[in-house]
PDB file of N, CA and C in Angstrom:
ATOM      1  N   UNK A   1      25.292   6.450   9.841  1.00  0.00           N
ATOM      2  CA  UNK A   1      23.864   6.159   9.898  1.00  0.00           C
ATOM      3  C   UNK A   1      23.531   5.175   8.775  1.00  0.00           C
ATOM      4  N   UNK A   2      22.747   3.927   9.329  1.00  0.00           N
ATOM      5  CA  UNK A   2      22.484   2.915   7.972  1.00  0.00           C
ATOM      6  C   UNK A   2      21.028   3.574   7.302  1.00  0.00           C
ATOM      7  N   UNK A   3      21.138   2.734   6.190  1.00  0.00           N
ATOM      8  CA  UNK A   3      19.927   3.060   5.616  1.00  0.00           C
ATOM      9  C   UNK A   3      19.030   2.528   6.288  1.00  0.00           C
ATOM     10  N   UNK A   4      17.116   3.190   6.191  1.00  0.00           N
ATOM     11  CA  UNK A   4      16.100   2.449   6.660  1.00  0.00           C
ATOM     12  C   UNK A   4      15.838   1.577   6.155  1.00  0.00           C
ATOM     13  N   UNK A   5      15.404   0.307   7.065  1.00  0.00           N
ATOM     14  CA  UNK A   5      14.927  -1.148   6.474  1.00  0.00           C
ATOM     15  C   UNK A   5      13.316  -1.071   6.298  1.00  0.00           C
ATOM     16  N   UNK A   6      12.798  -1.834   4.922  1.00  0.00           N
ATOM     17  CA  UNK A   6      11.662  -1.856   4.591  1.00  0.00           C
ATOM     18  C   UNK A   6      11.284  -2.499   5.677  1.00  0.00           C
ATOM     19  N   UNK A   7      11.218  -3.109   6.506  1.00  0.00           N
ATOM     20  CA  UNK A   7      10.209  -3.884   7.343  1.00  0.00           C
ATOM     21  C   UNK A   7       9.955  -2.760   8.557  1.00  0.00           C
ATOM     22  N   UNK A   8      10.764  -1.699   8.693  1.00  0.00           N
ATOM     23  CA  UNK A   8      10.076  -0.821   9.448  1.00  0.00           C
ATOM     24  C   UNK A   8       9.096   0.113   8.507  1.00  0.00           C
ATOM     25  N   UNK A   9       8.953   0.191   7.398  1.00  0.00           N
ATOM     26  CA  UNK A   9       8.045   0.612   6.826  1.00  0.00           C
ATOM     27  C   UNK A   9       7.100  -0.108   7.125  1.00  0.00           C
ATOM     28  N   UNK A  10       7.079  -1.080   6.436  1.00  0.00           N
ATOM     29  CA  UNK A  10       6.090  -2.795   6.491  1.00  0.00           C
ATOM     30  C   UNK A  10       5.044  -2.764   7.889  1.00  0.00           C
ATOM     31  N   UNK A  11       5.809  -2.247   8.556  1.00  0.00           N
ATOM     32  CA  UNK A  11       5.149  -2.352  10.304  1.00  0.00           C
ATOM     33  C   UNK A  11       4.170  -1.317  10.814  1.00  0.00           C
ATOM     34  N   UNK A  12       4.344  -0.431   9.549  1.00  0.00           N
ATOM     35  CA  UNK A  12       3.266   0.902   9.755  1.00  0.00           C
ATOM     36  C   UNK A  12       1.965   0.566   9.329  1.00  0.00           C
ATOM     37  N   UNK A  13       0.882   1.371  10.171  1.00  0.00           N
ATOM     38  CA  UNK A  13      -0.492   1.081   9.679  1.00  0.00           C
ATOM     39  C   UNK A  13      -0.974   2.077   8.469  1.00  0.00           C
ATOM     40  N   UNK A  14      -2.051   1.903   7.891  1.00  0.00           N
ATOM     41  CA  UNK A  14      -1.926   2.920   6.331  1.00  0.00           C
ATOM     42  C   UNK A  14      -1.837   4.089   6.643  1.00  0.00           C
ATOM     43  N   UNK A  15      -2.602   4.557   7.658  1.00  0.00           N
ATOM     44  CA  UNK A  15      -2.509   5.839   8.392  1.00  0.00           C
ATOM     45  C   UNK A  15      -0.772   6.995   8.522  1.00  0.00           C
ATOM     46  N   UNK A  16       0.068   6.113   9.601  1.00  0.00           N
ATOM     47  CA  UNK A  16       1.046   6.371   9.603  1.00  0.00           C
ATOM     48  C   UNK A  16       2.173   6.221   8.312  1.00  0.00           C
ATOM     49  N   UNK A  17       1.555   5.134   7.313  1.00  0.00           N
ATOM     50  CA  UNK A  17       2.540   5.180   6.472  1.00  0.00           C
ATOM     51  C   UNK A  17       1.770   6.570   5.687  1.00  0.00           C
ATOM     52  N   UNK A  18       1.080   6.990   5.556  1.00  0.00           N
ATOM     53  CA  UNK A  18       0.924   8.497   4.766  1.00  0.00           C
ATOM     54  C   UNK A  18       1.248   9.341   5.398  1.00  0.00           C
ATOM     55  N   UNK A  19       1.459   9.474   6.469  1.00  0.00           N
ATOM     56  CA  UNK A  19       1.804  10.540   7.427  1.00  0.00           C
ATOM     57  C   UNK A  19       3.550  10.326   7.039  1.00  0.00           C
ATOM     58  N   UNK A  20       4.290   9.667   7.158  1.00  0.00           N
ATOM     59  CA  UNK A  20       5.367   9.398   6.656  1.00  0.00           C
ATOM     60  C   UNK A  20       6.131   9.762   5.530  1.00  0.00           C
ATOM     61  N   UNK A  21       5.147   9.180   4.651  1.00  0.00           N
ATOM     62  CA  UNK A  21       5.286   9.562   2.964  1.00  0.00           C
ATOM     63  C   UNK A  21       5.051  11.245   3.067  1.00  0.00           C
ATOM     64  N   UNK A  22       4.628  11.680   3.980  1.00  0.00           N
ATOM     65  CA  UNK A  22       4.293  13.177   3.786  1.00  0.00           C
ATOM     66  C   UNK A  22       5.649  14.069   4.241  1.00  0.00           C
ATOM     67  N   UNK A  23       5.681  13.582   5.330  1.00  0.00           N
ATOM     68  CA  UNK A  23       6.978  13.702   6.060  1.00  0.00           C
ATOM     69  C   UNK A  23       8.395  13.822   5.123  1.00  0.00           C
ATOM     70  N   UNK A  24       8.232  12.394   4.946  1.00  0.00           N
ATOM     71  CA  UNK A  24       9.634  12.571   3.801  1.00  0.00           C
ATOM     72  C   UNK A  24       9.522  13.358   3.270  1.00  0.00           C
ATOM     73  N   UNK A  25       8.675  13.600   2.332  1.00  0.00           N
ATOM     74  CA  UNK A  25       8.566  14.473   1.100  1.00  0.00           C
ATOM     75  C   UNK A  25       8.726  15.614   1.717  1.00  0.00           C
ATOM     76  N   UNK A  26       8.740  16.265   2.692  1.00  0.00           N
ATOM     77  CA  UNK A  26       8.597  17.483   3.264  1.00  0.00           C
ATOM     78  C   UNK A  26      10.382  17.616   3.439  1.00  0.00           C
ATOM     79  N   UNK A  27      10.774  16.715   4.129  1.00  0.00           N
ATOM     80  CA  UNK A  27      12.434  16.712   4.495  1.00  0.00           C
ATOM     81  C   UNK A  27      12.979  16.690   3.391  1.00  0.00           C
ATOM     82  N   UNK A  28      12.795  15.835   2.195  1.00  0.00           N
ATOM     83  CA  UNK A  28      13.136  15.784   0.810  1.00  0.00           C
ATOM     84  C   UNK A  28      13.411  17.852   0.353  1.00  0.00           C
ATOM     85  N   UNK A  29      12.262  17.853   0.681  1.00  0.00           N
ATOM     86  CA  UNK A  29      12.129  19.381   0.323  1.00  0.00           C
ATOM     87  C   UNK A  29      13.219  20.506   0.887  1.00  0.00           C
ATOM     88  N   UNK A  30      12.790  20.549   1.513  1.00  0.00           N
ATOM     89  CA  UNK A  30      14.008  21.270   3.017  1.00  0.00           C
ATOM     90  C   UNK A  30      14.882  20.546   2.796  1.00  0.00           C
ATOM     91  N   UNK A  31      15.606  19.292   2.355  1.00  0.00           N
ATOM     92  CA  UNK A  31      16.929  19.500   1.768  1.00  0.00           C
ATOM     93  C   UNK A  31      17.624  20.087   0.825  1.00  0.00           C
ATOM     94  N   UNK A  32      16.305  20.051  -0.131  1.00  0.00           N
ATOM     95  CA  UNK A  32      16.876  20.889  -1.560  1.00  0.00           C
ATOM     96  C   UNK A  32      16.777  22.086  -1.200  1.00  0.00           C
ATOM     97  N   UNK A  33      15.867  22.927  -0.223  1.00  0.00           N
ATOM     98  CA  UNK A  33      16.101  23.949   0.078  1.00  0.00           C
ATOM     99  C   UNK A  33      17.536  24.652   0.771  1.00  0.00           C
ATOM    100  N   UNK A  34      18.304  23.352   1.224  1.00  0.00           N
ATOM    101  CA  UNK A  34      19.269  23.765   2.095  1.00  0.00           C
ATOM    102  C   UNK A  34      20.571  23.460   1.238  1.00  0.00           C
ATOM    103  N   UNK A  35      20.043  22.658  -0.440  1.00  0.00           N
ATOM    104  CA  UNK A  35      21.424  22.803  -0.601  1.00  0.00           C
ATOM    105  C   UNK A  35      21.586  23.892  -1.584  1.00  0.00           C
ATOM    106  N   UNK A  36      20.179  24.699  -2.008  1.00  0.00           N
ATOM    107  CA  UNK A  36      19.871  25.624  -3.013  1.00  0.00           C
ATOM    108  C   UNK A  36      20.958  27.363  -2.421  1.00  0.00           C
ATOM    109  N   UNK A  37      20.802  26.947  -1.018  1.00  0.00           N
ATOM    110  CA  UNK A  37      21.207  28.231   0.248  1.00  0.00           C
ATOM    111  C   UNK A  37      22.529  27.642   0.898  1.00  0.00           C
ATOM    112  N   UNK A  38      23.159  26.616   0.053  1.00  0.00           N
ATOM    113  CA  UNK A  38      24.706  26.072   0.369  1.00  0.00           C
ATOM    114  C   UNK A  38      24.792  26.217   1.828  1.00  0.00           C
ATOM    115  N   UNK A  39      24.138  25.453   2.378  1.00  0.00           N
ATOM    116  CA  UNK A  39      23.714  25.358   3.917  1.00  0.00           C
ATOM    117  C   UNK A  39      23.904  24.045   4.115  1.00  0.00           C
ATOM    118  N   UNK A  40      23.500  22.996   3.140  1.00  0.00           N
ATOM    119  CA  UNK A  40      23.795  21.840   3.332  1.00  0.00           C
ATOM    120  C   UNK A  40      25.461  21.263   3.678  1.00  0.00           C
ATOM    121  N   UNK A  41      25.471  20.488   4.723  1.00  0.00           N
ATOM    122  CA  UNK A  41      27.082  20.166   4.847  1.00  0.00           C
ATOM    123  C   UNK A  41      26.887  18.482   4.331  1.00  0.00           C
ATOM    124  N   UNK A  42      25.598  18.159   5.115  1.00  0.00           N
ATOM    125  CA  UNK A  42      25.567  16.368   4.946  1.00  0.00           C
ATOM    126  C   UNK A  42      25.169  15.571   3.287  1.00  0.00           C
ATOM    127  N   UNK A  43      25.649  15.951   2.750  1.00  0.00           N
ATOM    128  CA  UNK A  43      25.236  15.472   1.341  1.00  0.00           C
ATOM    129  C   UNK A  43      24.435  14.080   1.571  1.00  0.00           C
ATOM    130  N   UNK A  44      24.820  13.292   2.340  1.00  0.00           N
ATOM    131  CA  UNK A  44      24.376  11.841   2.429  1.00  0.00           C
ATOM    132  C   UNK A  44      23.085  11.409   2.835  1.00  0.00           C
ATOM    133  N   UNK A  45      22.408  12.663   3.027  1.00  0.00           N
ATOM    134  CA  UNK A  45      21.056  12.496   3.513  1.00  0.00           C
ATOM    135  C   UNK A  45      19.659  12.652   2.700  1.00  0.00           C
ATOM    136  N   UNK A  46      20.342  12.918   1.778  1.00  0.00           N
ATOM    137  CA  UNK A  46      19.625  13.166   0.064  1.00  0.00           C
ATOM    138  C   UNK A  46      19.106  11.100  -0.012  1.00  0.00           C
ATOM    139  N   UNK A  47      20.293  10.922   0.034  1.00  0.00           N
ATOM    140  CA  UNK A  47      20.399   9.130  -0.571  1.00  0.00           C
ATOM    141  C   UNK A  47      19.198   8.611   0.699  1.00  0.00           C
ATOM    142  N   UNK A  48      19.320   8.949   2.313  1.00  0.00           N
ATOM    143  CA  UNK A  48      18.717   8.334   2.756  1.00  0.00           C
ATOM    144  C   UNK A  48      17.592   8.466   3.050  1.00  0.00           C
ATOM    145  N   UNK A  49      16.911  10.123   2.550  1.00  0.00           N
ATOM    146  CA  UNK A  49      15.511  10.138   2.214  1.00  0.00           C
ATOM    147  C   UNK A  49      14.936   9.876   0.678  1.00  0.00           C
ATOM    148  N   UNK A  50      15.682   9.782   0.063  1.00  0.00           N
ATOM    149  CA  UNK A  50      15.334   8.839  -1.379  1.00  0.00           C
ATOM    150  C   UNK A  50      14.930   7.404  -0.794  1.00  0.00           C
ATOM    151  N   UNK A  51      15.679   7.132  -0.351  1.00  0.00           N
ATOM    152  CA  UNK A  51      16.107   5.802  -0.449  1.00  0.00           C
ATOM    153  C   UNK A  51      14.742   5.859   1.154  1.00  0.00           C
ATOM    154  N   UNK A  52      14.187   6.069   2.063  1.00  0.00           N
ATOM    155  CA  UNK A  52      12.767   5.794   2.422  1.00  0.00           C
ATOM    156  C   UNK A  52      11.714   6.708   2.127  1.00  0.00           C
ATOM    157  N   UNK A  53      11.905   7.026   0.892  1.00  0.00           N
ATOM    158  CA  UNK A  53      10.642   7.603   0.483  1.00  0.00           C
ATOM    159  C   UNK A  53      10.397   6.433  -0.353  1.00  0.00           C
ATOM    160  N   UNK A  54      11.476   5.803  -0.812  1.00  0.00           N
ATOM    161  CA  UNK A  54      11.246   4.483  -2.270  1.00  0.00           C
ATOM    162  C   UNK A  54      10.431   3.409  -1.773  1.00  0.00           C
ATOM    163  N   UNK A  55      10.803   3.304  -0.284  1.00  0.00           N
ATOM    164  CA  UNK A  55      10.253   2.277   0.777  1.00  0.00           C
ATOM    165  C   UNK A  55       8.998   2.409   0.582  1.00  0.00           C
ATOM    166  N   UNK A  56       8.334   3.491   1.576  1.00  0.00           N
ATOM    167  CA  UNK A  56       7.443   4.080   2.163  1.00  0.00           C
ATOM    168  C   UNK A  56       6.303   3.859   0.466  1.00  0.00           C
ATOM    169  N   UNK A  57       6.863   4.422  -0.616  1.00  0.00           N
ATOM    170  CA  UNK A  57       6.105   4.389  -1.233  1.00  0.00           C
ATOM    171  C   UNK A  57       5.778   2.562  -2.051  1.00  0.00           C
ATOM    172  N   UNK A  58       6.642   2.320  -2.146  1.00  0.00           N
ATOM    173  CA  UNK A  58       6.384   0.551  -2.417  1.00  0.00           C
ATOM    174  C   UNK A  58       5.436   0.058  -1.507  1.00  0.00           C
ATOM    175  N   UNK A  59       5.967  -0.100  -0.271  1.00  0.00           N
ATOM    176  CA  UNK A  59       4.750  -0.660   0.919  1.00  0.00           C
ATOM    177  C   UNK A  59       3.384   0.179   0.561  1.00  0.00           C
ATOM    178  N   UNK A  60       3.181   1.117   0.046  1.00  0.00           N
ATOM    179  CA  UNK A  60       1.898   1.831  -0.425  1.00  0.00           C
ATOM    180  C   UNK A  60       1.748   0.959  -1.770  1.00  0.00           C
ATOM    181  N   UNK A  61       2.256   0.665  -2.815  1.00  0.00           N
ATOM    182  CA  UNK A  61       1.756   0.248  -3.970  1.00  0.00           C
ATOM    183  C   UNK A  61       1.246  -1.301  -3.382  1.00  0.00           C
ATOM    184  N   UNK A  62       1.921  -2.069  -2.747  1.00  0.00           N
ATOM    185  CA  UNK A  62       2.380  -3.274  -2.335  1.00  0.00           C
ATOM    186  C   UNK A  62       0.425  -3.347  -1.646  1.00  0.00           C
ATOM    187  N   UNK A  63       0.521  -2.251  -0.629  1.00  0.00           N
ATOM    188  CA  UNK A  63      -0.991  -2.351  -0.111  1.00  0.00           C
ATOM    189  C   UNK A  63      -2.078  -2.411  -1.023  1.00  0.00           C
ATOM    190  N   UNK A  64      -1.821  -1.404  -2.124  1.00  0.00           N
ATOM    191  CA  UNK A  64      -3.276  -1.144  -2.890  1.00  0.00           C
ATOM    192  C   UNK A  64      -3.376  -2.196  -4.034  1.00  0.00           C
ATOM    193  N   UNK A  65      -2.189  -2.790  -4.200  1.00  0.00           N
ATOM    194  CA  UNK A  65      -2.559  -4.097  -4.819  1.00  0.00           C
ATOM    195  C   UNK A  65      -3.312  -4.867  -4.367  1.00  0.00           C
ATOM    196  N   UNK A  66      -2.661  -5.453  -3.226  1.00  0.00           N
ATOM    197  CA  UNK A  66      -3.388  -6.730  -2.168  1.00  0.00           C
ATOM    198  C   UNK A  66      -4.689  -6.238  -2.030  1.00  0.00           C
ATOM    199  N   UNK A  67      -5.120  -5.149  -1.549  1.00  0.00           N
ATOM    200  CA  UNK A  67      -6.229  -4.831  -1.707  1.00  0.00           C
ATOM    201  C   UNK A  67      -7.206  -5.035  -2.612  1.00  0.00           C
ATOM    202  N   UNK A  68      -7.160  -4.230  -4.356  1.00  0.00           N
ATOM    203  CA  UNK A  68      -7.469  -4.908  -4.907  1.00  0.00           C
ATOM    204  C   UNK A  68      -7.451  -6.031  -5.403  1.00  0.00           C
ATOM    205  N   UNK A  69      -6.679  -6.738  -5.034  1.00  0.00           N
ATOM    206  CA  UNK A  69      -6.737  -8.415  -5.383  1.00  0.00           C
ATOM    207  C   UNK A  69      -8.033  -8.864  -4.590  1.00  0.00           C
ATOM    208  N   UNK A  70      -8.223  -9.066  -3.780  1.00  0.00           N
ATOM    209  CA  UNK A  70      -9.093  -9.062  -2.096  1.00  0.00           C
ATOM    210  C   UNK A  70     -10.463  -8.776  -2.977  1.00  0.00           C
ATOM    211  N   UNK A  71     -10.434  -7.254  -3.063  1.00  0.00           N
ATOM    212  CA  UNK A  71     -12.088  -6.852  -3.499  1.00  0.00           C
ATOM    213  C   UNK A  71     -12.076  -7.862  -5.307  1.00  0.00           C
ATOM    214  N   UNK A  72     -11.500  -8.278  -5.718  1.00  0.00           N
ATOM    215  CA  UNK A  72     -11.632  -8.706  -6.853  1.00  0.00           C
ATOM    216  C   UNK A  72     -11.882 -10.097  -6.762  1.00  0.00           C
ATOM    217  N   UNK A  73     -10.973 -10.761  -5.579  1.00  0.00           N
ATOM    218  CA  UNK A  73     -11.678 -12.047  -5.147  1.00  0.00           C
ATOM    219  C   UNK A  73     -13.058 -11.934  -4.832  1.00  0.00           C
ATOM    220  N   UNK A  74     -13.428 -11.126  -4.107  1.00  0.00           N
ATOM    221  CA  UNK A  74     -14.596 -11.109  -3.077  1.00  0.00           C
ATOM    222  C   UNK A  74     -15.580 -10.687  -4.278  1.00  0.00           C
ATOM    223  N   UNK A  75     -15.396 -10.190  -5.188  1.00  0.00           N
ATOM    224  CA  UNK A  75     -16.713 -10.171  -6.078  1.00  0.00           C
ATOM    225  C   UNK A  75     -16.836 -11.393  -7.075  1.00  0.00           C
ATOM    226  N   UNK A  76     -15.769 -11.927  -7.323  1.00  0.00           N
ATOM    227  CA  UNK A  76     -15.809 -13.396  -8.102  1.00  0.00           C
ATOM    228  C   UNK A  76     -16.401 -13.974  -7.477  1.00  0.00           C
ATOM    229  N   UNK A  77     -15.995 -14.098  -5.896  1.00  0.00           N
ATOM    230  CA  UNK A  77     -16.997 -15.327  -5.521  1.00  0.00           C
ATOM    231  C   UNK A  77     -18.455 -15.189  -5.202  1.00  0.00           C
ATOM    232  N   UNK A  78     -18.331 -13.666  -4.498  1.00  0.00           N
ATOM    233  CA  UNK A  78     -19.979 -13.178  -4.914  1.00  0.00           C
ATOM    234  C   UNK A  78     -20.936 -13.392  -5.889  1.00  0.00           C
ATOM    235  N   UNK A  79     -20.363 -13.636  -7.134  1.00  0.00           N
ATOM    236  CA  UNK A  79     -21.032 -13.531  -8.463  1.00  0.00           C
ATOM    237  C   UNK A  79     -20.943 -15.579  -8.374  1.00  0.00           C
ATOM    238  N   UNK A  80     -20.120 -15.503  -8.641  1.00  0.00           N
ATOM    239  CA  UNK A  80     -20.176 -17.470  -8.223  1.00  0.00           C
ATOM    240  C   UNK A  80     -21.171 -17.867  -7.219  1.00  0.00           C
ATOM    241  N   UNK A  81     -21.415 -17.391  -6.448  1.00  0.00           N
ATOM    242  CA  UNK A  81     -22.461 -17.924  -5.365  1.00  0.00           C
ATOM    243  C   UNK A  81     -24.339 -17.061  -6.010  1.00  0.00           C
ATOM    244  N   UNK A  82     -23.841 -16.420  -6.649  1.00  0.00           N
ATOM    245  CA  UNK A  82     -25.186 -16.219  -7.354  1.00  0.00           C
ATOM    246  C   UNK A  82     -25.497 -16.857  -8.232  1.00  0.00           C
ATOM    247  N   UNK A  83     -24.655 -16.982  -9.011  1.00  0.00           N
ATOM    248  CA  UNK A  83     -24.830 -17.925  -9.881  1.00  0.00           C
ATOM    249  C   UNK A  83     -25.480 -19.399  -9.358  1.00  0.00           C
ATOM    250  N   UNK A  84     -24.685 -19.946  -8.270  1.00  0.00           N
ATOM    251  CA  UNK A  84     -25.274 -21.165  -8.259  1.00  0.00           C
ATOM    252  C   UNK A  84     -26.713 -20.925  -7.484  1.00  0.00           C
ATOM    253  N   UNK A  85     -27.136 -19.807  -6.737  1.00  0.00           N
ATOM    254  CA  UNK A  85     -28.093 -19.476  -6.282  1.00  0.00           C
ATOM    255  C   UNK A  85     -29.362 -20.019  -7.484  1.00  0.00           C
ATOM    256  N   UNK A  86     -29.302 -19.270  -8.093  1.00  0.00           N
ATOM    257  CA  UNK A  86     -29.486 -19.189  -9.467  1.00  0.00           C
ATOM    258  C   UNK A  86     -30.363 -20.329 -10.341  1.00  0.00           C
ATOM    259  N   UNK A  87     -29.372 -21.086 -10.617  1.00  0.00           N
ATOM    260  CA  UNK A  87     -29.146 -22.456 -11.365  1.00  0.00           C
ATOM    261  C   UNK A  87     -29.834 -23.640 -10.588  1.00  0.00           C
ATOM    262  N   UNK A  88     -29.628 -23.448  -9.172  1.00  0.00           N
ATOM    263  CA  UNK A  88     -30.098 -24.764  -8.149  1.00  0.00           C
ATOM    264  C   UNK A  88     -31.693 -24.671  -8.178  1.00  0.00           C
ATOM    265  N   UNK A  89     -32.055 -26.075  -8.068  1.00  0.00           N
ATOM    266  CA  UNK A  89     -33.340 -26.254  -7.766  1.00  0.00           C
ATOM    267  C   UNK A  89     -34.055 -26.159  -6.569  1.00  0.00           C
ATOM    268  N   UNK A  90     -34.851 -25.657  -6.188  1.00  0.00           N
ATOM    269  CA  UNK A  90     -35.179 -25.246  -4.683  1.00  0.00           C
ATOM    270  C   UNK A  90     -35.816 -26.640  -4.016  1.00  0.00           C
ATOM    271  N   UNK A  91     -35.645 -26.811  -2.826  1.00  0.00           N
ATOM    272  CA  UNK A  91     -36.007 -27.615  -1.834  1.00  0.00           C
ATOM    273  C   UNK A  91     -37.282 -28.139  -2.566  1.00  0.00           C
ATOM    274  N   UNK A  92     -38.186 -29.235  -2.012  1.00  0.00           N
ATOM    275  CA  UNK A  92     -39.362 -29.098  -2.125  1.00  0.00           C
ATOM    276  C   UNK A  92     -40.077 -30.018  -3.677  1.00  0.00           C
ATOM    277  N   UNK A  93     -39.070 -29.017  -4.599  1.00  0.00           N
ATOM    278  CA  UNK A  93     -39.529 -29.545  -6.224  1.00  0.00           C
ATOM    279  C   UNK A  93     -38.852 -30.080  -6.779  1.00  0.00           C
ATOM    280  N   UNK A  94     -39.309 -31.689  -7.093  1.00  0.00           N
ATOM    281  CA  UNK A  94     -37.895 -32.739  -7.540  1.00  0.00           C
ATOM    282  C   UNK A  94     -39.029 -33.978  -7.965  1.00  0.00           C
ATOM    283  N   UNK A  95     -38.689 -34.791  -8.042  1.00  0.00           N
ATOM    284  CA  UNK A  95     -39.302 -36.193  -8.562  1.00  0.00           C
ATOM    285  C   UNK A  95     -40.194 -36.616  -7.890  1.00  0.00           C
ATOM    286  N   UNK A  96     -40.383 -36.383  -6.543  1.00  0.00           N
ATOM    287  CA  UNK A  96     -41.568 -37.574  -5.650  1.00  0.00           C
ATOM    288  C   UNK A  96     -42.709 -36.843  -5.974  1.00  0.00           C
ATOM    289  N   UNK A  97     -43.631 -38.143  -5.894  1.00  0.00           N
ATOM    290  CA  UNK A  97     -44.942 -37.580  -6.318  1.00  0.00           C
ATOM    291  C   UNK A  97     -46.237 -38.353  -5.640  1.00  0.00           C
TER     292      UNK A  97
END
């Protein structure tokens, strides 16, 4: 069995990627439970829910960045467009007389 590729993470909507991240963590669990009760035979499956929980959770940091980047644009330019709101002279009042 290969490891999971980030771009099938990548392809999840935020929804499903928490449902996921939950998931793992749950199988994560119930493995250690199974190797606590020497029940476990597959050792190798430790590595491959590490290894997409690491995913799952990057594509989560990866989102809430971009995100805030986004709302941090969107209020710069908000505040920039007030500003010139602001500053400009209105229609109407200027030199002719």
């Amino acid at each position: 069995m290969a490891l999971p590729k980030i771009a099938d993470a990548r392809a999840l909507s935020d929804e499903e990627l928490q449902e996921a991240i939950v998931s793992t963590k749950r199988v994560l669990f119930d493995l250690r439970f199974q190797k606590a009760t020497r029940q476990l035979e597959k050792m190798h499956e430790f590595k491959h829910e590490k290894h997409r929980l690491a995913q799952l959770m990057t594509v989560e940091s990866e989102r809430a960045i971009a995100t805030a980047k986004r709302e941090a644009l969107a209020a710069e330019t908000q505040q920039v467009d007030e500003n010139q709101e602001i500053s400009s002279p209105e229609s109407g009042e200027g030199g002719e007389a």
